[in-house]
Every structure is written in structure tokens, then in C-alpha cells.
Protein backbone atom coordinates (compact mmCIF):
# COMPACT_ATOMS: atom_id res chain seq x y z
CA UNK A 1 -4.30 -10.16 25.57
CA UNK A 2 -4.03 -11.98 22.32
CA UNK A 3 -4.77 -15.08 23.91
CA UNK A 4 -7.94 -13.96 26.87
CA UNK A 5 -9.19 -12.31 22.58
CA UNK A 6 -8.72 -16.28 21.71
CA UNK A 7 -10.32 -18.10 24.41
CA UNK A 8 -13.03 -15.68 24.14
CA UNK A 9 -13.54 -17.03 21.20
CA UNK A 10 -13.93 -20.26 22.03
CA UNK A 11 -16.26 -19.36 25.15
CA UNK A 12 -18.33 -17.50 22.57
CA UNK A 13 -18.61 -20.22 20.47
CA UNK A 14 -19.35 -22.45 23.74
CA UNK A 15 -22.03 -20.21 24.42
CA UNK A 16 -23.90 -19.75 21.15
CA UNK A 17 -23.69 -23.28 20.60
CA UNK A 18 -25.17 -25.06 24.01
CA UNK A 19 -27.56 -22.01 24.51
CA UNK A 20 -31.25 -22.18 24.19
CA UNK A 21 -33.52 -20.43 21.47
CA UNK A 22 -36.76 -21.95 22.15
CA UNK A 23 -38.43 -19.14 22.80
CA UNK A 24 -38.68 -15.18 22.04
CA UNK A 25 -37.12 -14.40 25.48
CA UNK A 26 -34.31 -16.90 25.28
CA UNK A 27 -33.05 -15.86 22.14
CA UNK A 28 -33.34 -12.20 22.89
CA UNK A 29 -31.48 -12.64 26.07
CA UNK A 30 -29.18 -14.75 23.56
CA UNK A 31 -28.73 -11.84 21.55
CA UNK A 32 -28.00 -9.00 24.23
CA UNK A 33 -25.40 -11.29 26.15
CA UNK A 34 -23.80 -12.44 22.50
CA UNK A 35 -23.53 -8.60 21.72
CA UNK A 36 -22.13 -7.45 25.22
CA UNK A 37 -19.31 -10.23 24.93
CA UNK A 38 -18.33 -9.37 21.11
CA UNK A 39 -18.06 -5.53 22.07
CA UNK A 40 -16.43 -5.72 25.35
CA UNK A 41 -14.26 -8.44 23.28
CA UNK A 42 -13.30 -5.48 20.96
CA UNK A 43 -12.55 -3.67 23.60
CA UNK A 44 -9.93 -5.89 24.34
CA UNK A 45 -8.50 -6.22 20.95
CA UNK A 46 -8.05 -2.37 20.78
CA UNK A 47 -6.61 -2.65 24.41
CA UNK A 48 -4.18 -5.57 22.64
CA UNK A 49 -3.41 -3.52 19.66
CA UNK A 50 -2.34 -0.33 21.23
CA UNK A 51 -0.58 -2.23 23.89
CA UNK A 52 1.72 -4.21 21.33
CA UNK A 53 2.06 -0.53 18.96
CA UNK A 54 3.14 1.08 22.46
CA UNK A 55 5.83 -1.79 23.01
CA UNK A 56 6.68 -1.71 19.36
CA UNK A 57 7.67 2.43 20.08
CA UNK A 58 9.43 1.18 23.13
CA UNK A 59 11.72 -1.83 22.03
CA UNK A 60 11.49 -1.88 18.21
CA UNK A 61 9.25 -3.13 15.71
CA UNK A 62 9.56 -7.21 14.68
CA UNK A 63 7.78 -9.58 12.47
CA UNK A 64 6.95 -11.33 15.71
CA UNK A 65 5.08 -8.04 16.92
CA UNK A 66 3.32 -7.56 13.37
CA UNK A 67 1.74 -10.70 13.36
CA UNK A 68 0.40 -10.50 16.92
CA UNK A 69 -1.10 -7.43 15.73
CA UNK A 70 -2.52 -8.41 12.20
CA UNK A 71 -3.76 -11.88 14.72
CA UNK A 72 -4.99 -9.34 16.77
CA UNK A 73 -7.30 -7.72 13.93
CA UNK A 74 -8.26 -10.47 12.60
CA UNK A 75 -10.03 -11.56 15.49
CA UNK A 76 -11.71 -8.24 16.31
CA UNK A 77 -13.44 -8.59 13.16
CA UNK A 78 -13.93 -12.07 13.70
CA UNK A 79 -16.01 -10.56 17.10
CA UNK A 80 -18.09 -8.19 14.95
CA UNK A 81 -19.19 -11.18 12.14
CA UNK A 82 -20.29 -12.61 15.46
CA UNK A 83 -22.51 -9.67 16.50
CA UNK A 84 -24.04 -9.67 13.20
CA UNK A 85 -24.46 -13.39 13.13
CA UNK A 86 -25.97 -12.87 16.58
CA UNK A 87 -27.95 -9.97 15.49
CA UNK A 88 -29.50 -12.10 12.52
CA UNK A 89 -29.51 -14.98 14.68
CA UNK A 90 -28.11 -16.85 11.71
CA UNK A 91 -24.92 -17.61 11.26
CA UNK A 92 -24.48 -20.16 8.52
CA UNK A 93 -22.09 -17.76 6.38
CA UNK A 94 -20.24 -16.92 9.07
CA UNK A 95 -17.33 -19.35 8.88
CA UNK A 96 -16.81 -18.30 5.20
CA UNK A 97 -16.64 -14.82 6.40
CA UNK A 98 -14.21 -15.69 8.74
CA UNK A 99 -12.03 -17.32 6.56
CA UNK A 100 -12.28 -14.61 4.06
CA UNK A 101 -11.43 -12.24 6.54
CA UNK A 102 -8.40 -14.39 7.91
CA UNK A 103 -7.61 -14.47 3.96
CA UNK A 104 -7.87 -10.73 3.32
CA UNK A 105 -5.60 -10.10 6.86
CA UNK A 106 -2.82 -12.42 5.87
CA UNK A 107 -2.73 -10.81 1.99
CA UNK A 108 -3.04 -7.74 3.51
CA UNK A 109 0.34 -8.45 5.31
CA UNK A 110 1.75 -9.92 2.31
CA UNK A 111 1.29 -7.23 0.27
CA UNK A 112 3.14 -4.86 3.37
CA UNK A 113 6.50 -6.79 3.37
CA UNK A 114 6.45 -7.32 6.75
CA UNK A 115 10.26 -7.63 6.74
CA UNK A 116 10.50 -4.61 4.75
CA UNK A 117 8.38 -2.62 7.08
CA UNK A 118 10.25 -3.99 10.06
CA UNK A 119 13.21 -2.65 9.25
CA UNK A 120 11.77 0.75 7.93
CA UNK A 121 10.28 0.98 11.08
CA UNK A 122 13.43 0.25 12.71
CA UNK A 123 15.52 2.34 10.78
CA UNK A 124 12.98 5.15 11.60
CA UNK A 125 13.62 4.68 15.14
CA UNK A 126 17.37 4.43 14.69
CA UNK A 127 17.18 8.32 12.80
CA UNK A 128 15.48 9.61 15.59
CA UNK A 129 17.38 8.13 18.96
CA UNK A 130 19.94 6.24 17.92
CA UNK A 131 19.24 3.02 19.22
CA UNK A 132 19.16 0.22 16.98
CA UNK A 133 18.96 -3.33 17.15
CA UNK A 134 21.43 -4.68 14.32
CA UNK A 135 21.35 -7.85 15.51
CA UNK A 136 17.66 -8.68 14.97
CA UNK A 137 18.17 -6.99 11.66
CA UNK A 138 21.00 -9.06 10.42
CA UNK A 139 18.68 -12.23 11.04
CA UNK A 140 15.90 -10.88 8.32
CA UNK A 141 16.08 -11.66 4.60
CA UNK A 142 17.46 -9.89 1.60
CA UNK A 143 13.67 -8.17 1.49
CA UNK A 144 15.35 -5.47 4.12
CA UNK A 145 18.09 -4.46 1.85
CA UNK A 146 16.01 -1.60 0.06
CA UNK A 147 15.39 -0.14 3.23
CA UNK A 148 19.49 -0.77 4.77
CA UNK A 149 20.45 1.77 2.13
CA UNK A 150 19.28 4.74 4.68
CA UNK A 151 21.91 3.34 7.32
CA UNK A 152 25.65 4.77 7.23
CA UNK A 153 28.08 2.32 5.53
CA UNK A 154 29.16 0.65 9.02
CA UNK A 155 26.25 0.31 10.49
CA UNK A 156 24.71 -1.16 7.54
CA UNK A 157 28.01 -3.57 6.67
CA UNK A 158 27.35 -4.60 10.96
CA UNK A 159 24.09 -5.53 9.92
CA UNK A 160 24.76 -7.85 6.76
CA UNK A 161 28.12 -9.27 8.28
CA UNK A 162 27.06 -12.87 8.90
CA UNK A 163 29.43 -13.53 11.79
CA UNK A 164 27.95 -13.03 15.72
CA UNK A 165 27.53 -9.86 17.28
CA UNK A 166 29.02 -8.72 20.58
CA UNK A 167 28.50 -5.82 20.49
């Protein structure tokens, strides 16, 4: 779903940019058919988010997973500057607000830890049914060591050994 959200995108911006406005009609229709792609668009990056949130309950949270959804957001805002832009039929400070909102996703996730989180997340899970995946773990950075503190003493010394894991 992440990538029908992105070539969306790029059909929308097809659209908006061969598309007539010579008259009242054409850039009402403009308007209504902009505004039905952007929220059926959203629709799909809800659809996207809760999709990758239910597989991240299912499997396990990862980095890989957090950035697909923060992506994920990113664009679904990206879909509402659009409406606006299509709204106000002028769009001239839309890529700034674009790239501020790109900007404001990715501090956003800096300022989470995503490793950190991860392995919160993953510890969480591990409290509550016992599965774990130690080997994902042991490939994060130091960031996760706050958060390896909540593990008992083996599983936690399994997960910072630095050999490979059979088991």
C-alpha cells in the first residue's frame, strides 16, 4: 500500500499538471476529481497504517516497519496539502509545505529513538507472550541498551553476545 499511496502521487501530480483550467467548469470539475483522489488516497494511507501496526502486533515491531509507517504519514498529509492546494487552486507553497512536512516527520522520528522504541516495543511483547526475536535485537545499536535492562540476565547477555544465533 505504501507504494499504490506513492504512485498516486505521481498520477496526482500527472493530473493537476496536464489538466485544463480554462474555464469555470474545467477547473471546478478539476477541483472535485483532485479532492475525491486525495481523500480516497487517505483512505488508503489509514488502510496502510493500520495494516503495518496490525503486522507490527503480529511479528514484532522493526525500524524497517517504523519508517514505512512515518513514510506512510508523511504522504497522507502530503494528500491533504494537495486538497487545499486544489481547493485554492494555487499551489505555489505547496512544495515548501511538503518539505516541511517531510522535515517535521523525519525529526519527529528522531526525536522517538526509533531503535529505542523498537526494542521497547519488543520487549513489551516479549512480557506479555514470550516470544521474542533476540536476533533482530542483537543487530540494533547501543541506543537499545536502556531498554535491555527489563530482560532477565540471559536473555539480555543472548541478545548483546556478538556471535550467531541458532537458536
Amino acid at each position: 500500500l505504501l507504494w499504490v499511496s506513492a504512485l498516486t502521487m505521481l498520477v496526482l501530480g500527472a493530473v493537476i499538471r496536464v489538466a485544463s483550467r480554462a474555464s469555470a467548469a474545467d477547473r471546478r470539475a478539476l477541483r472535485v476529481l483532485v479532492g475525491i483522489l486525495c481523500a480516497t488516497s487517505v483512505v488508503v494511507v489509514i488502510s496502510a497504517i493500520h495494516r503495518m501496526w496490525l503486522y507490527q502486533q503480529a511479528y514484532g515491531f522493526s525500524t524497517d516497519r517504523l519508517m514505512v509507517i512515518t513514510i506512510e504519514l508523511w504522504l497522507g498529509a502530503v494528500f491533504l496539502l494537495v486538497a487545499v492546494a486544489g481547493a485554492r487552486m494555487s499551489g505555489r507553497w505547496l512544495p515548501h509545505a511538503a518539505l516541511a512536512a517531510g522535515v517535521v516527520a523525519l525529526l519527529g522520528l528522531a526525536a522517538l529513538n526509533p531503535e529505542r522504541l523498537v526494542a521497547d516495543r519488543n520487549i513489551d511483547r516479549f512480557e506479555q507472550t514470550g516470544q521474542f526475536d533476540a536476533e533482530y535485537l542483537s543487530r540494533l545499536s547501543s541506543d537499545i541498551d536502556p531498554a535491555l535492562h527489563r530482560l532477565p540476565e540471559r536473555v539480555r547477555a543472548f541478545v548483546r553476545s556478538n556471535y550467531p544465533h541458532d537458536d
